[in-house]
C-alpha atoms as a PDB file:
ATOM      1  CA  UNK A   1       0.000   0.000   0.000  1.00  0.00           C
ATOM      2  CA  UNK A   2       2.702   2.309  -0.831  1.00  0.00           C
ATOM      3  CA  UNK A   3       3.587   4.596  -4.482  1.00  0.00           C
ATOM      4  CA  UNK A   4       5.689   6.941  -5.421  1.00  0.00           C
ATOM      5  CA  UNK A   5       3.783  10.151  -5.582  1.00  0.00           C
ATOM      6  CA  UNK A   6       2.683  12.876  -7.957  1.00  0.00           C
ATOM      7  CA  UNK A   7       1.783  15.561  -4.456  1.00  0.00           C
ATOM      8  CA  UNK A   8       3.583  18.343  -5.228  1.00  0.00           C
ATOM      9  CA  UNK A   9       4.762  18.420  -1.260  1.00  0.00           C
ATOM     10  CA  UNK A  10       5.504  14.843  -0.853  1.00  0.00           C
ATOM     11  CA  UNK A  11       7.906  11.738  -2.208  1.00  0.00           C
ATOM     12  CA  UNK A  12       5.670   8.601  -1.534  1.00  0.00           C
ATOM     13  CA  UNK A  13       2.375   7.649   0.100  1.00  0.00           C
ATOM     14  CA  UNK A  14       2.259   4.793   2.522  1.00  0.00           C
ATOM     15  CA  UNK A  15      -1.453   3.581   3.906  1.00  0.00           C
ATOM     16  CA  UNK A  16      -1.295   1.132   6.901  1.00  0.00           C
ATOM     17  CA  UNK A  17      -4.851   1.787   6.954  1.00  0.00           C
ATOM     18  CA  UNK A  18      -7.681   2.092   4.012  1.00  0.00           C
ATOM     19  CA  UNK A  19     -11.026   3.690   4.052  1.00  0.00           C
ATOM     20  CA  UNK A  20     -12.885   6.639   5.484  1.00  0.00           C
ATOM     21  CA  UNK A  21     -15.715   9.002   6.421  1.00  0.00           C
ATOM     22  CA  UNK A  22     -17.090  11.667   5.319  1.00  0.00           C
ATOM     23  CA  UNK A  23     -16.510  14.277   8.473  1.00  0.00           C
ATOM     24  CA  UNK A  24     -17.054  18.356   6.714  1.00  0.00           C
ATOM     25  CA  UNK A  25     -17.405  19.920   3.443  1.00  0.00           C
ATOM     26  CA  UNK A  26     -13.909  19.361   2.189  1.00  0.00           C
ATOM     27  CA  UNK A  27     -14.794  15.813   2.062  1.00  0.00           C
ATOM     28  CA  UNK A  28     -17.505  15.758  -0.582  1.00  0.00           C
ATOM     29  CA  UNK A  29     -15.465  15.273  -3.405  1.00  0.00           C
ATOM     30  CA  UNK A  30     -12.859  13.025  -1.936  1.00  0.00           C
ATOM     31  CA  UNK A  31      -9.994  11.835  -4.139  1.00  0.00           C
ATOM     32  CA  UNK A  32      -9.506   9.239  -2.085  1.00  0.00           C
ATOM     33  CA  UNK A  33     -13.079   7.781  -1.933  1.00  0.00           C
ATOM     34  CA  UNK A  34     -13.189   8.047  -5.426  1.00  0.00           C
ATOM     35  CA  UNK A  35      -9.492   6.113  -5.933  1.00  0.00           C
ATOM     36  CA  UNK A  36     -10.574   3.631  -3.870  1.00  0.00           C
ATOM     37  CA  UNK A  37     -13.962   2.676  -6.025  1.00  0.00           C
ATOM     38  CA  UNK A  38     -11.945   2.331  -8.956  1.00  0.00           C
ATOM     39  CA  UNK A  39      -9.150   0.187  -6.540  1.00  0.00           C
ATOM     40  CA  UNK A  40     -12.215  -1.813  -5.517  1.00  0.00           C
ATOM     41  CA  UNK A  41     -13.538  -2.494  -8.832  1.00  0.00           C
ATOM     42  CA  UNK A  42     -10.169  -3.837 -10.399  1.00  0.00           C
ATOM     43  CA  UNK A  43     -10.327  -6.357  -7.482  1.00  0.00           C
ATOM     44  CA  UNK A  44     -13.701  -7.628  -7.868  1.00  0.00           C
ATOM     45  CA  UNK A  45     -12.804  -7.804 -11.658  1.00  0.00           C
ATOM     46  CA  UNK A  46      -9.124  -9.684 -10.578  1.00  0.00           C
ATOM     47  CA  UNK A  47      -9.244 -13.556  -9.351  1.00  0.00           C
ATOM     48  CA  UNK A  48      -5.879 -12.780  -7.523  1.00  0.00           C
ATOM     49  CA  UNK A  49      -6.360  -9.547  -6.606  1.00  0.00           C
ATOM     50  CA  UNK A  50      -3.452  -9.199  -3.962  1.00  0.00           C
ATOM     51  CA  UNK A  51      -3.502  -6.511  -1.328  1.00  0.00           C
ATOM     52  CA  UNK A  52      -6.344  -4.594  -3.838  1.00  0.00           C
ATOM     53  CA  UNK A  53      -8.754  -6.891  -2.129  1.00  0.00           C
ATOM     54  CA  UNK A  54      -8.596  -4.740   1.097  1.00  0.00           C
ATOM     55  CA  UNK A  55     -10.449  -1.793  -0.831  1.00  0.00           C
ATOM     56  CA  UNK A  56     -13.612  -3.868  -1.227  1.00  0.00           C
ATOM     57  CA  UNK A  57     -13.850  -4.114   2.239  1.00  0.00           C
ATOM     58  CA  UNK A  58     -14.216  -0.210   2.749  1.00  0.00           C
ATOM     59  CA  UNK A  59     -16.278   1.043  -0.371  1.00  0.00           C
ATOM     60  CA  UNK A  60     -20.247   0.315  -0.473  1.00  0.00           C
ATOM     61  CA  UNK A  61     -22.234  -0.736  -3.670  1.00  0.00           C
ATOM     62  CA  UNK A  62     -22.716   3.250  -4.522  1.00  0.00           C
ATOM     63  CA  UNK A  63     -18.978   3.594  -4.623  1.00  0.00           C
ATOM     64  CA  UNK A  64     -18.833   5.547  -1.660  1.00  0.00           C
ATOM     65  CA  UNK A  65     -17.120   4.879   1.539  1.00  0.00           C
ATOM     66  CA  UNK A  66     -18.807   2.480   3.958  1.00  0.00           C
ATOM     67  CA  UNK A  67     -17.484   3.760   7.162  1.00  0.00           C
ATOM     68  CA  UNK A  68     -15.859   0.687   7.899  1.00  0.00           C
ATOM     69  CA  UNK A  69     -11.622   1.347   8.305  1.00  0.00           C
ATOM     70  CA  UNK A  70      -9.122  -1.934   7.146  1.00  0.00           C
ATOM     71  CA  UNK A  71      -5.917  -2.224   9.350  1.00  0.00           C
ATOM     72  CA  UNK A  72      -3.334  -3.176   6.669  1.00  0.00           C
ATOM     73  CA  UNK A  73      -1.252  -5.706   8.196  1.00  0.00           C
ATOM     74  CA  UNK A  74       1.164  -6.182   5.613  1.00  0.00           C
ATOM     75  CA  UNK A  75       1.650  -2.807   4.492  1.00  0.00           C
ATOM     76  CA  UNK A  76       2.978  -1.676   8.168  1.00  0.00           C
ATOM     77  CA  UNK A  77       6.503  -2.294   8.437  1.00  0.00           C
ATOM     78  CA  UNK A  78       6.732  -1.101   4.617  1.00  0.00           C
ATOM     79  CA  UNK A  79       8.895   1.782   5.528  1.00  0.00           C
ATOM     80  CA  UNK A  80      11.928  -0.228   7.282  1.00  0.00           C
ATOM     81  CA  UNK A  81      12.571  -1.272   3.474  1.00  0.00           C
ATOM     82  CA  UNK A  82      13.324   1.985   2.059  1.00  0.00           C
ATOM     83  CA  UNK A  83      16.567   2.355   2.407  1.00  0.00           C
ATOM     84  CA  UNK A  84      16.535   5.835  -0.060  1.00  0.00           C
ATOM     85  CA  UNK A  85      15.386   8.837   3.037  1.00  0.00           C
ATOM     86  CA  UNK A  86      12.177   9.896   1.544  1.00  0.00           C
ATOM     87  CA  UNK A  87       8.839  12.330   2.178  1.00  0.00           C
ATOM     88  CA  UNK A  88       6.515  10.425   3.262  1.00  0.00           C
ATOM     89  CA  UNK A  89       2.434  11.287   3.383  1.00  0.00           C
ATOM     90  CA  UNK A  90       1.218   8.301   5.696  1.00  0.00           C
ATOM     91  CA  UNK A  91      -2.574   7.466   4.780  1.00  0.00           C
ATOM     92  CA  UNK A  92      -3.223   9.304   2.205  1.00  0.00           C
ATOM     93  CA  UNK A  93      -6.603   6.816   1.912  1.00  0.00           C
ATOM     94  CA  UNK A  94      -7.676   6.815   5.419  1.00  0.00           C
ATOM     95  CA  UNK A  95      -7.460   9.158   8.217  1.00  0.00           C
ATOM     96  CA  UNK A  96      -4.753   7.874  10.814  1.00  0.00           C
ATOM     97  CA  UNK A  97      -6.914   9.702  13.574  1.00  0.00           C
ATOM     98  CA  UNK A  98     -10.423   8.839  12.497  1.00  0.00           C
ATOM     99  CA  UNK A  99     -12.561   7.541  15.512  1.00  0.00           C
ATOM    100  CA  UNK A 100     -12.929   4.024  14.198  1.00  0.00           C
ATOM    101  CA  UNK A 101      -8.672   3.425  14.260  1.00  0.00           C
ATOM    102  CA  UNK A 102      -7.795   1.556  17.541  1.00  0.00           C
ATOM    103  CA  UNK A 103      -5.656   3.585  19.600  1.00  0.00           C
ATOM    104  CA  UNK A 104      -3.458   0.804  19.260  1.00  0.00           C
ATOM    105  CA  UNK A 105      -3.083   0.344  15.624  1.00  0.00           C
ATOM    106  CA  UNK A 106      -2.105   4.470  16.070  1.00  0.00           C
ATOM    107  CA  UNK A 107       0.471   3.671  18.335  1.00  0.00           C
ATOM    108  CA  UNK A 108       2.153   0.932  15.889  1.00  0.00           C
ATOM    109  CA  UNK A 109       2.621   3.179  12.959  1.00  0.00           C
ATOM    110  CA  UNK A 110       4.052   5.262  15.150  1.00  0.00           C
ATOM    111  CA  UNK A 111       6.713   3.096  16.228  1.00  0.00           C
ATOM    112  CA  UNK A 112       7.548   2.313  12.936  1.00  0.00           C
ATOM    113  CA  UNK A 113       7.833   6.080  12.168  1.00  0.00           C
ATOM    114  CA  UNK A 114       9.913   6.342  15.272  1.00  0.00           C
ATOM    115  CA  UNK A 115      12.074   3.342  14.040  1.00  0.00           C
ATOM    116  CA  UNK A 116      12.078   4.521  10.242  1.00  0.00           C
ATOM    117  CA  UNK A 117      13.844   7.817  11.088  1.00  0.00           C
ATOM    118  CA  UNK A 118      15.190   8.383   7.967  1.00  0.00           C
ATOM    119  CA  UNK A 119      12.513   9.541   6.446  1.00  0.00           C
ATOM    120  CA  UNK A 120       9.914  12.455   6.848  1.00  0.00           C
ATOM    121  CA  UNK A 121       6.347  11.452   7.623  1.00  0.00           C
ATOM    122  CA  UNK A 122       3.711  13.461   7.052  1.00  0.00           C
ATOM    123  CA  UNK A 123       0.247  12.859   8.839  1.00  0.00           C
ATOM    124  CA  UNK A 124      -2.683  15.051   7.711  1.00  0.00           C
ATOM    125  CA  UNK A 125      -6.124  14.958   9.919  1.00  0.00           C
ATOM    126  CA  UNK A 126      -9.293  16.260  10.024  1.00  0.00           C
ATOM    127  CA  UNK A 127     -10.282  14.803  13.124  1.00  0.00           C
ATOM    128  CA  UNK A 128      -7.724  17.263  14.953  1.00  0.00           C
ATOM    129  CA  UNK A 129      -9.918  16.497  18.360  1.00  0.00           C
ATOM    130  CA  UNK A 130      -8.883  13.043  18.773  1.00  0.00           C
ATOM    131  CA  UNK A 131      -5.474  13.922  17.383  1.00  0.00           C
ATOM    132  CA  UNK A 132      -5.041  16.495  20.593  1.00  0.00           C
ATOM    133  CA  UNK A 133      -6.314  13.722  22.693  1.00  0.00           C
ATOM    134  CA  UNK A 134      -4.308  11.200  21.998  1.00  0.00           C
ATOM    135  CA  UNK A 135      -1.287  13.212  21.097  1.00  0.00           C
ATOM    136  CA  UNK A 136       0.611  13.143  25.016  1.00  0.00           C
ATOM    137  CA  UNK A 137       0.512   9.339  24.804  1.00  0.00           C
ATOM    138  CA  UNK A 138       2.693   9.470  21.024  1.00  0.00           C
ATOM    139  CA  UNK A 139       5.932   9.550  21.123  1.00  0.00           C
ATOM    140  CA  UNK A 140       6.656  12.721  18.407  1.00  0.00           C
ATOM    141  CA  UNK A 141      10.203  11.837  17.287  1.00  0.00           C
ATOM    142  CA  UNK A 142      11.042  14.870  15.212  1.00  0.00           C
ATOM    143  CA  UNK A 143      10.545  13.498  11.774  1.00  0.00           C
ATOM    144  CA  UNK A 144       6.663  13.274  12.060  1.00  0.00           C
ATOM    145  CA  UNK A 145       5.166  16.103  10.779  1.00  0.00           C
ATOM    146  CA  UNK A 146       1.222  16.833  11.865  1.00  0.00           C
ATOM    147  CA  UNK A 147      -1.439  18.427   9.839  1.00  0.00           C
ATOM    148  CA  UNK A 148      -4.373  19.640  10.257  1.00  0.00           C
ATOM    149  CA  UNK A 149      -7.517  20.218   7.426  1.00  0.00           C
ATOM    150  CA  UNK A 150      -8.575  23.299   7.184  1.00  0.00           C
ATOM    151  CA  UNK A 151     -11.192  24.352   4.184  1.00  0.00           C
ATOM    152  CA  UNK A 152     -12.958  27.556   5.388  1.00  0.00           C
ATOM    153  CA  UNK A 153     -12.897  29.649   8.259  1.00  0.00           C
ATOM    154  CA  UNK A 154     -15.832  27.247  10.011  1.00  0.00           C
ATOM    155  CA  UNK A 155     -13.141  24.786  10.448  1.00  0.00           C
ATOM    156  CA  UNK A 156     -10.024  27.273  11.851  1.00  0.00           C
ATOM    157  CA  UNK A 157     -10.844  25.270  15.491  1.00  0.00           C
ATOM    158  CA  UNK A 158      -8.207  22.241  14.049  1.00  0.00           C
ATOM    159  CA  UNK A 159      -5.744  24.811  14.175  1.00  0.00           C
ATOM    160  CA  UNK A 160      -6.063  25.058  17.960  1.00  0.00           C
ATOM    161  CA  UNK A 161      -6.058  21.877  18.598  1.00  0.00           C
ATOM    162  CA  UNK A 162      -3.018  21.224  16.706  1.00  0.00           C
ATOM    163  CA  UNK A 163      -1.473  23.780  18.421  1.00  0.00           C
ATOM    164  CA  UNK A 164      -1.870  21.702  21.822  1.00  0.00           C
ATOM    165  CA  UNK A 165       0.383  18.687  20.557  1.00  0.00           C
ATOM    166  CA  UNK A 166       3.435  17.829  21.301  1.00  0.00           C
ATOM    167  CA  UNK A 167       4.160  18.274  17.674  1.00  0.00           C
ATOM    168  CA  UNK A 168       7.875  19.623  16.414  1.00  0.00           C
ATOM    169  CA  UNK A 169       6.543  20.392  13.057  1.00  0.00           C
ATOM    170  CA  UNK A 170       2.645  21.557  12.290  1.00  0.00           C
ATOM    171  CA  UNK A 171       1.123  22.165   9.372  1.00  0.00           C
ATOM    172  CA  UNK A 172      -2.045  23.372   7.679  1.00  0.00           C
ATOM    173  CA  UNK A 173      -3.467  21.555   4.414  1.00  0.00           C
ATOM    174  CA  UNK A 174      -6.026  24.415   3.119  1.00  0.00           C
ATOM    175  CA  UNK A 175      -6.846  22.237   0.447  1.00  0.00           C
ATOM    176  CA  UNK A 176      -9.997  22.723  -0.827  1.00  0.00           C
ATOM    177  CA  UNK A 177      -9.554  26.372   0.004  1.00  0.00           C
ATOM    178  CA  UNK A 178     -13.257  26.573  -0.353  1.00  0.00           C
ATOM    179  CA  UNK A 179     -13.664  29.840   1.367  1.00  0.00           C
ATOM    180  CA  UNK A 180     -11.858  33.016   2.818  1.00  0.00           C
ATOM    181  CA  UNK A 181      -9.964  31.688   6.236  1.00  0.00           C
ATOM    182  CA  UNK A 182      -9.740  35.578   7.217  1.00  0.00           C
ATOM    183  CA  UNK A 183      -7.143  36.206  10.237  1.00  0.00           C
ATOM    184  CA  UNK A 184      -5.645  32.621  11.450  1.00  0.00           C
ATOM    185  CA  UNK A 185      -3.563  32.456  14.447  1.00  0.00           C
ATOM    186  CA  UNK A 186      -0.334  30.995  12.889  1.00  0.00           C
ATOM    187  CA  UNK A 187       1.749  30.610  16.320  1.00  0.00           C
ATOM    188  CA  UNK A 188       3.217  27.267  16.554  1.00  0.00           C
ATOM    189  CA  UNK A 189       2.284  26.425  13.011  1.00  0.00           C
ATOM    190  CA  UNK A 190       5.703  25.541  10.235  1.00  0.00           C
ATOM    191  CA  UNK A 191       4.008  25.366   7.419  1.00  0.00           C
ATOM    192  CA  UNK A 192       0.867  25.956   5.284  1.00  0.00           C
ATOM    193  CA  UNK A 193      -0.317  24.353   1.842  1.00  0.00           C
ATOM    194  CA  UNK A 194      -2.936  26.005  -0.245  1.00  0.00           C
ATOM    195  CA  UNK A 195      -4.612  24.706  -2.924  1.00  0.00           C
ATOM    196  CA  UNK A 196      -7.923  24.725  -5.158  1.00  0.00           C
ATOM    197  CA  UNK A 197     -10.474  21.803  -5.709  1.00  0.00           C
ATOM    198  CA  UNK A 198      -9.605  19.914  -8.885  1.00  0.00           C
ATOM    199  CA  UNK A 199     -11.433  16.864 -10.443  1.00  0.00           C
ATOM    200  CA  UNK A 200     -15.153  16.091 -11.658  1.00  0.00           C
ATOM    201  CA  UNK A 201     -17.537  18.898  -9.711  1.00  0.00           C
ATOM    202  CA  UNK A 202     -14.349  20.785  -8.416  1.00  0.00           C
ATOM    203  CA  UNK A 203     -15.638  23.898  -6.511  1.00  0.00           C
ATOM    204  CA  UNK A 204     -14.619  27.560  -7.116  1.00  0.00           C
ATOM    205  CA  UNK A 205     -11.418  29.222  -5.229  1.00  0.00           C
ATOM    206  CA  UNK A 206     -10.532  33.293  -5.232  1.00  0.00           C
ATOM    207  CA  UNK A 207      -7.510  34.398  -5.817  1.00  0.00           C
ATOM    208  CA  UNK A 208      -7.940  37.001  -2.935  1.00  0.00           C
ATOM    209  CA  UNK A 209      -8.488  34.131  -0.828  1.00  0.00           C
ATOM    210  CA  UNK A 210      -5.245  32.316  -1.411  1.00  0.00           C
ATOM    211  CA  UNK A 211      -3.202  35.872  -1.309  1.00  0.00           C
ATOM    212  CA  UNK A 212      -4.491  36.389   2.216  1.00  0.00           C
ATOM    213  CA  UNK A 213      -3.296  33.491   3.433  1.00  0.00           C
ATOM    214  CA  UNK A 214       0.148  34.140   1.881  1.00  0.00           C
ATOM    215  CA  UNK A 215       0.690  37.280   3.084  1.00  0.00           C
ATOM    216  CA  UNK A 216       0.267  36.351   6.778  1.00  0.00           C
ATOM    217  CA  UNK A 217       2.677  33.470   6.322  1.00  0.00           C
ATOM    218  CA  UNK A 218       4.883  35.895   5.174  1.00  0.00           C
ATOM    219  CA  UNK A 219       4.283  38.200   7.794  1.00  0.00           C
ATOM    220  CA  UNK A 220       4.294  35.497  10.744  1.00  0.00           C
ATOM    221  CA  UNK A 221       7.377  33.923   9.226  1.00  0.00           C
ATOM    222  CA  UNK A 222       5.613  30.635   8.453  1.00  0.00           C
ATOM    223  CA  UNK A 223       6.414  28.376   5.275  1.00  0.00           C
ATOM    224  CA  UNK A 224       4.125  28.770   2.145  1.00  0.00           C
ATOM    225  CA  UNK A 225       3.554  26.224  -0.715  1.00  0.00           C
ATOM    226  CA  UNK A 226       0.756  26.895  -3.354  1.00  0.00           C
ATOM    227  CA  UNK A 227       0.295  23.584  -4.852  1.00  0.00           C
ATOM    228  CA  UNK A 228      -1.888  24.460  -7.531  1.00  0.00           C
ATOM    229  CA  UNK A 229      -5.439  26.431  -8.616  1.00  0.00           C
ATOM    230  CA  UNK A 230      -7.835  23.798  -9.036  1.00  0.00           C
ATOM    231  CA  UNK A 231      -8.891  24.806 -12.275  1.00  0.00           C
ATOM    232  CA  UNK A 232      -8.046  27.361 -15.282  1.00  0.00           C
ATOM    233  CA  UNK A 233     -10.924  29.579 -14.301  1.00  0.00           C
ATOM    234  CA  UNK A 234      -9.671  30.053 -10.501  1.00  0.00           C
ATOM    235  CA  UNK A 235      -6.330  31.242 -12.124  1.00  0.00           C
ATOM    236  CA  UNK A 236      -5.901  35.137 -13.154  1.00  0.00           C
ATOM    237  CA  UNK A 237      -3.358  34.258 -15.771  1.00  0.00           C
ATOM    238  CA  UNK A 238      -4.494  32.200 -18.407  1.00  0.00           C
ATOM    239  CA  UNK A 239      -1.123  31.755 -19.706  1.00  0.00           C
ATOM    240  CA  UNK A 240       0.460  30.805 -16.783  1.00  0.00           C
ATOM    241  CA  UNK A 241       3.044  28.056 -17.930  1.00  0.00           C
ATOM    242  CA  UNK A 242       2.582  25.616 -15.411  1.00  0.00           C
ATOM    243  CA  UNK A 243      -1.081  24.951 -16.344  1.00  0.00           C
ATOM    244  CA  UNK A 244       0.098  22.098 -18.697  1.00  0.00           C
ATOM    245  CA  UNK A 245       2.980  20.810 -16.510  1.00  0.00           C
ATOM    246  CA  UNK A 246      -0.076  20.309 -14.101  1.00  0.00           C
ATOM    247  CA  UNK A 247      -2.568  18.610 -15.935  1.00  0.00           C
ATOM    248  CA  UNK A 248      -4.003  21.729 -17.720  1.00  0.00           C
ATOM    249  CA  UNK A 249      -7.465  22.878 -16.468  1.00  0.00           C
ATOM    250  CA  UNK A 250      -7.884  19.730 -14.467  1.00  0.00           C
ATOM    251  CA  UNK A 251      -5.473  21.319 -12.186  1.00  0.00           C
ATOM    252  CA  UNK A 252      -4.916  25.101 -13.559  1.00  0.00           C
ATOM    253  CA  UNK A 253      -1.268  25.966 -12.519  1.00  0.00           C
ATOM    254  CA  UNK A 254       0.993  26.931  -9.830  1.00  0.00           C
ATOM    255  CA  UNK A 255       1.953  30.102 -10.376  1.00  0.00           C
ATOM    256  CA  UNK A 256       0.907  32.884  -7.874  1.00  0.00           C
ATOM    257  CA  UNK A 257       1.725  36.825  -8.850  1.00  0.00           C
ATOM    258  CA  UNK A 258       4.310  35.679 -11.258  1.00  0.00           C
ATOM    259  CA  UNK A 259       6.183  32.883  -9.000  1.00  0.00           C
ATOM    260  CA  UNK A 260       5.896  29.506  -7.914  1.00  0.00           C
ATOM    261  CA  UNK A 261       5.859  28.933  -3.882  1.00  0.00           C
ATOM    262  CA  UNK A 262       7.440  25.386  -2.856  1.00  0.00           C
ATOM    263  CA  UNK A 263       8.386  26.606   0.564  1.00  0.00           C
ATOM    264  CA  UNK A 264       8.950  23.496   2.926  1.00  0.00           C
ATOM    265  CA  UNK A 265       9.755  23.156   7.051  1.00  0.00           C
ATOM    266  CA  UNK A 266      13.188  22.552   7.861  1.00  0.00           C
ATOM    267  CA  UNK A 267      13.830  18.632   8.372  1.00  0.00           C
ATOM    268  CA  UNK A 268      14.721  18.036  11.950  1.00  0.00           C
ATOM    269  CA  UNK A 269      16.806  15.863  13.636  1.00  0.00           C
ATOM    270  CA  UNK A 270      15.930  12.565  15.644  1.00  0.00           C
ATOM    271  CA  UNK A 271      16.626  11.311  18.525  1.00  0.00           C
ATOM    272  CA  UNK A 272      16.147   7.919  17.954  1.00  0.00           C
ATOM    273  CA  UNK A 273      16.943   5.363  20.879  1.00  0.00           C
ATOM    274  CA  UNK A 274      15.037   7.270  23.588  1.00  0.00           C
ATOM    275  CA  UNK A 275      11.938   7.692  21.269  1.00  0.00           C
ATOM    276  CA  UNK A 276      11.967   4.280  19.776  1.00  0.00           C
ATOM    277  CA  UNK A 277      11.836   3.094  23.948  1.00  0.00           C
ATOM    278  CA  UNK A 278       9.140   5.319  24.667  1.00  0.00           C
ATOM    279  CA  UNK A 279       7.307   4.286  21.473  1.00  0.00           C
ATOM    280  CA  UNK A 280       7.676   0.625  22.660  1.00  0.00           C
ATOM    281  CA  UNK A 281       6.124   1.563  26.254  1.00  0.00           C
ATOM    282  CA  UNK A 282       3.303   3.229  25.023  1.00  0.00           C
ATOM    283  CA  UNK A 283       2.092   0.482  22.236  1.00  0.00           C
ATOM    284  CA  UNK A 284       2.082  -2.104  25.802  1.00  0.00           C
ATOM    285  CA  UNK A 285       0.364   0.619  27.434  1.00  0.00           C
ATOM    286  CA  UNK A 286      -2.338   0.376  24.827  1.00  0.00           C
ATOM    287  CA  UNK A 287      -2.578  -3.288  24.669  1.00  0.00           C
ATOM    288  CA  UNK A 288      -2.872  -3.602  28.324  1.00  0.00           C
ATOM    289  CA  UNK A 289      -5.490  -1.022  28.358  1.00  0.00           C
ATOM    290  CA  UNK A 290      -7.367  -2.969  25.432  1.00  0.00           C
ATOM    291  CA  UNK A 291      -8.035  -5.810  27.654  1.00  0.00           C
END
């Protein structure tokens, strides 16, 4: 359950877990729902359909997500094989911190993030609540990175509870931007990613909205990537040379006021013996707890 990825912000996907939820209105045209259907139909369609066979377990006759989340066994100690240090976005079909995840499960990705230090993983959530809940009993080695979802300003409340983790590196993923955010608190936060809806239905972004948010990264010193416009008709230059590179008016460019912006956090180092023993202590905790 891992591939080398086309995100603009990442190297590789890796998805212990499959399956989701629809939670707020940045879900309601999910890529990943909608990868997942066509996953599930190429199994049902294969007679040896391999690890493909876990996406039938988590998409309903509608093609739309059944609410039931699939541990993947074999896809957890994936990352102790890459030996190349790589960017890592860790369920990039599932939410790691959606309700229906044991606590446990969470804990033993984490230890293989702890163990896999080498490489940068980055967790994205909308379920920020249960992230700040369980986030005292993870042990944060400094190459996790945490993220929250954040589509309008209805949903600026993940922020805050990001901001309560024991987190070295938090980001935002305003992607859909599918509203002005207006004045976000960005103390505490590394990073923010802003993009526009692309795909089949893909809803409108403004410019103005997207410049706001730069301009207070700027201002608070935080890192800013645009990673693209959504569409053609969200972008004010329709000449912009990237629109092709990026899939043409399926994605409509990356250029912002005459630039690109692939800002990134600054990779930090581990500390990898005393996390990896913590890590250990709290997946027993868990266990013990679980019965």
């Amino acid at each position: 359950m891992a591939t080398n990825s086309t995100i603009e912000w990442t190297t590789r996907t890796w998805n212990p877990v499959l399956g989701c939820s629809m939670t707020s209105p940045g879900c309601a045209h999910c890529y990943a729902e909608r990868m997942s259907n066509r996953l599930a139909g190429m199994a049902k369609a294969d007679k040896n359909p391999g690890r493909r066979a876990h996406y039938l377990h988590v998409i309903n006759g509608k093609g739309r997500w059944n609410g039931h989340l699939e541990p993947v066994e074999e896809a957890l100690e994936e990352p102790m094989s890459w030996n190349q240090p790589s960017t890592v976005f860790v369920n990039s079909m599932s939410d790691l911190f959606h309700e229906s995840v044991e606590a446990g499960f969470i804990a033993r990705v984490f230890d293989v993030m702890n163990r896999a230090d080498r490489h940068q993983f980055q967790v994205l959530t909308k379920r920020s609540k249960r992230l700040r809940t369980l986030s005292p009993q993870l042990p944060w080695s400094p190459n996790i990175w945490q993220g929250v979802s954040v589509e309008n300003a209805d949903y600026s409340w993940r922020v805050d509870d990001l901001r309560q983790t024991e987190v070295r590196i938090k980001f935002l993923s305003v992607e859909p931007l599918l509203g002005p955010l207006g004045a976000v608190n960005l103390s505490g936060i590394d990073w923010v990613i802003v993009g526009g809806e692309s795909g089949p239905g893909c809803r409108p972004m403004k410019i103005e909205w997207v410049r706001e948010i730069r301009d207070q990264c700027l201002n608070a010193g935080v890192r800013f990537f645009f990673k693209q416009h959504g569409h053609l008709k969200n972008n004010p230059d329709k000449t912009d040379p990237t629109a092709k590179e990026n899939g043409g008016h399926s994605k409509g460019g990356r250029m912002l006021d005459g630039r690109t912006w692939d800002e990134m956090p600054t990779v930090a180092q581990s500390s990898p013996v005393t996390l990896q023993e913590r890590s250990h202590r709290m997946i027993q905790s868990f266990a013990s707890s679980a019965t």
